[in-house]
C-alpha atoms as a PDB file:
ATOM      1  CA  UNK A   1     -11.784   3.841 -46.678  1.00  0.00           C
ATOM      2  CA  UNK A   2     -12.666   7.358 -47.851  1.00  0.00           C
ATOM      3  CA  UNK A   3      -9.785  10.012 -48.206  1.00  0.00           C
ATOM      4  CA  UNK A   4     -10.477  11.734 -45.220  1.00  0.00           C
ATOM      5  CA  UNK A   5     -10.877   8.453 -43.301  1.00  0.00           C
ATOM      6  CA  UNK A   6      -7.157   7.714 -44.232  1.00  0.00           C
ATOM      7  CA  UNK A   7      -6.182  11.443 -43.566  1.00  0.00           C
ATOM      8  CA  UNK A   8      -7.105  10.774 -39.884  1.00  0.00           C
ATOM      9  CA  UNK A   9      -5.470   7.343 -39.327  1.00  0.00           C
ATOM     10  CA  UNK A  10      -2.231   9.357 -40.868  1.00  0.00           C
ATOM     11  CA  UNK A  11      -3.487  11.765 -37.444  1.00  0.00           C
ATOM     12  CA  UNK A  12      -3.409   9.550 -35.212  1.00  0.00           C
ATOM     13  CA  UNK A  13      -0.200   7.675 -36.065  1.00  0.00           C
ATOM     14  CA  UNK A  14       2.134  11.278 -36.069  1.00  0.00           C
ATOM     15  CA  UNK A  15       0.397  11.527 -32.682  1.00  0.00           C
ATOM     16  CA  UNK A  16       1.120   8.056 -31.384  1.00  0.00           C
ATOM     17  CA  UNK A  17       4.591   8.168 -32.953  1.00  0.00           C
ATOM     18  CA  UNK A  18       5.548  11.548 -31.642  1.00  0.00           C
ATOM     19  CA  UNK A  19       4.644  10.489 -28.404  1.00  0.00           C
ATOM     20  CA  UNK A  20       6.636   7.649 -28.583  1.00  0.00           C
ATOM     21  CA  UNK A  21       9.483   9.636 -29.414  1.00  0.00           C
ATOM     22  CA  UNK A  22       9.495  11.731 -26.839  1.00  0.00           C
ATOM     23  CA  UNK A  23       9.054   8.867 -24.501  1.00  0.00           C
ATOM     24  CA  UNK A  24      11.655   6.558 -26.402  1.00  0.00           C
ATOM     25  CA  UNK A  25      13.750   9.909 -25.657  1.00  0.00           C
ATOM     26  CA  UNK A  26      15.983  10.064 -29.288  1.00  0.00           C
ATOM     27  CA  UNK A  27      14.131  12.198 -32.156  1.00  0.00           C
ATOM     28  CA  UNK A  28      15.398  12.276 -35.434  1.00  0.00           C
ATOM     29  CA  UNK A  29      12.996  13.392 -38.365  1.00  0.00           C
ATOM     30  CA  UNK A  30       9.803  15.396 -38.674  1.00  0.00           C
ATOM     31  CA  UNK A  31       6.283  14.746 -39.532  1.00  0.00           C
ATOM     32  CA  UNK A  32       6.330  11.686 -41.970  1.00  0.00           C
ATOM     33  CA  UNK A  33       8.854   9.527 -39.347  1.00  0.00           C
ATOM     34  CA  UNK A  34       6.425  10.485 -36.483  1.00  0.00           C
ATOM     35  CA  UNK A  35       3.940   8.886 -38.300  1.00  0.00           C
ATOM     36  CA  UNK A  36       6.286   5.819 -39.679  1.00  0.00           C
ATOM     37  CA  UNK A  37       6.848   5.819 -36.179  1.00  0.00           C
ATOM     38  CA  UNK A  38       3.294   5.166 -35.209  1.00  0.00           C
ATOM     39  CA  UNK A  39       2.663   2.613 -37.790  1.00  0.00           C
ATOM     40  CA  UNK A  40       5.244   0.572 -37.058  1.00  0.00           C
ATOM     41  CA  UNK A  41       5.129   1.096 -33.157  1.00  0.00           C
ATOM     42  CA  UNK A  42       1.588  -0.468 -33.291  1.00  0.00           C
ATOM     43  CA  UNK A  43       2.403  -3.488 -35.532  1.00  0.00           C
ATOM     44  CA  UNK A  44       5.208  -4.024 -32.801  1.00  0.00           C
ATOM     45  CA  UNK A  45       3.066  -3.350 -29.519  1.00  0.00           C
ATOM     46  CA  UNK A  46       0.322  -5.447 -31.040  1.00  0.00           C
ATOM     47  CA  UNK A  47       2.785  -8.393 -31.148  1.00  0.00           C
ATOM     48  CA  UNK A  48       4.534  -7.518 -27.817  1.00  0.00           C
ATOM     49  CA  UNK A  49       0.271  -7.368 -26.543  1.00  0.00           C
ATOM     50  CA  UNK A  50      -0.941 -10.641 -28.341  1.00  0.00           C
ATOM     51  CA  UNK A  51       2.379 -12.472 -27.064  1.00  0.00           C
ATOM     52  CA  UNK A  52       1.932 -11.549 -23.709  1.00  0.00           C
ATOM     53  CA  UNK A  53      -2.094 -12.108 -24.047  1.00  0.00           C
ATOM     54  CA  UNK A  54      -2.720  -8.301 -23.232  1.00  0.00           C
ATOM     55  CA  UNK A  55      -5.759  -6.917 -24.303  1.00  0.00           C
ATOM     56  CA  UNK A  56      -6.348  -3.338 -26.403  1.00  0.00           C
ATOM     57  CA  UNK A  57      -6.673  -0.747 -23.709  1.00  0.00           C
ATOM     58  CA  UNK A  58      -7.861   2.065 -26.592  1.00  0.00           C
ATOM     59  CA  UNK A  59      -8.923   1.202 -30.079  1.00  0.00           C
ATOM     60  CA  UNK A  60      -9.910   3.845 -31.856  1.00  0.00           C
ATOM     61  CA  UNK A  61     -12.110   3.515 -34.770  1.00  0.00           C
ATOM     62  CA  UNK A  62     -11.568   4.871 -38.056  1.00  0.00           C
ATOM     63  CA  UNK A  63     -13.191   3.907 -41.190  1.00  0.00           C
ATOM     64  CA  UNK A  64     -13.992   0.350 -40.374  1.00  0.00           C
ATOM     65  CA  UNK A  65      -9.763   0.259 -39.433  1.00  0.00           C
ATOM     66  CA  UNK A  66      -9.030  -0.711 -35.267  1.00  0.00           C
ATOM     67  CA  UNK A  67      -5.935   1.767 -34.670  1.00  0.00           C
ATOM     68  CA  UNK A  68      -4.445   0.716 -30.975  1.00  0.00           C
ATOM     69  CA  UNK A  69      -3.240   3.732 -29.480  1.00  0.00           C
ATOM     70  CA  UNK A  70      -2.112   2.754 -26.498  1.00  0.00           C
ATOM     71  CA  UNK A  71       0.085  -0.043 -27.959  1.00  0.00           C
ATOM     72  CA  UNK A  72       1.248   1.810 -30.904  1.00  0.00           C
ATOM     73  CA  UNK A  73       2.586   4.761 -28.497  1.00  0.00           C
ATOM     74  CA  UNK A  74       4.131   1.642 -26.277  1.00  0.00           C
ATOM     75  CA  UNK A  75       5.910   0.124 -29.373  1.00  0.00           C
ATOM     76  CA  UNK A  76       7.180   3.291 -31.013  1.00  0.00           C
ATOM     77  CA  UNK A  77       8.900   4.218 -28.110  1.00  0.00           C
ATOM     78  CA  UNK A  78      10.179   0.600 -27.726  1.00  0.00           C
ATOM     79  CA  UNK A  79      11.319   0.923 -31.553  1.00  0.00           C
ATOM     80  CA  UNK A  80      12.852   4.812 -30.831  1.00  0.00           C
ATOM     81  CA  UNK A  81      15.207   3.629 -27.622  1.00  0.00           C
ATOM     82  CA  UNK A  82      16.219   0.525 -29.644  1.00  0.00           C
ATOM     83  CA  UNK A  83      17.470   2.884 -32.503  1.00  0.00           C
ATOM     84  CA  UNK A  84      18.755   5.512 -30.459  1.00  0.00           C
ATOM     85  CA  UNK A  85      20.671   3.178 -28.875  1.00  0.00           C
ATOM     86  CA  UNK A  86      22.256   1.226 -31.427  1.00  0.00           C
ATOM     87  CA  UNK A  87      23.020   4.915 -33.671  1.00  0.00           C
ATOM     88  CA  UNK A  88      24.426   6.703 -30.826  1.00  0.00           C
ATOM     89  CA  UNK A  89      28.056   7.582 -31.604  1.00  0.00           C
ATOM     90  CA  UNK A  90      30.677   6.085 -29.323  1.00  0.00           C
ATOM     91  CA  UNK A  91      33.996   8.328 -28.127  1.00  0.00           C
END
């Protein structure tokens, strides 16, 4: 995996975990948790996907690496409503 090969998964995670956000509807952090966000949103929606026996609507390719978009949006914004609501405050 090259440098820019990495430099575009990095992409297309802050997309997939920005979208998530805004789905999951609580955003807290910039840039580097968007694409947190998408990393760990796909390593949950893969398991959610496999566990279910769901296939990969939209791999996309990059460097040799399979990035699942679709299920990396799906578990980030599964991941951001889980946090948002266990950190809301309560009054």
């Amino acid at each position: 995996m090259t440098l820019i090969d990495l430099l575009l998964l990095l992409l297309v995670a802050g997309v997939c975990g920005a979208i998530g956000q805004a789905i999951g509807g609580f955003s807290r952090g910039g840039c580097l948790v968007s694409i947190a966000l998408g990393f760990i949103g796909s390593l949950i929606g893969l398991l959610v996907a496999r566990k279910l026996g769901l296939p990969e609507p939209l791999p996309v390719q990059v460097g040799g690496q399979t990035f699942p978009v679709v299920w990396s949006i799906v578990g980030s914004a599964l991941f951001v409503a889980v946090i948002g609501l266990i950190s809301r405050s309560r009054r």
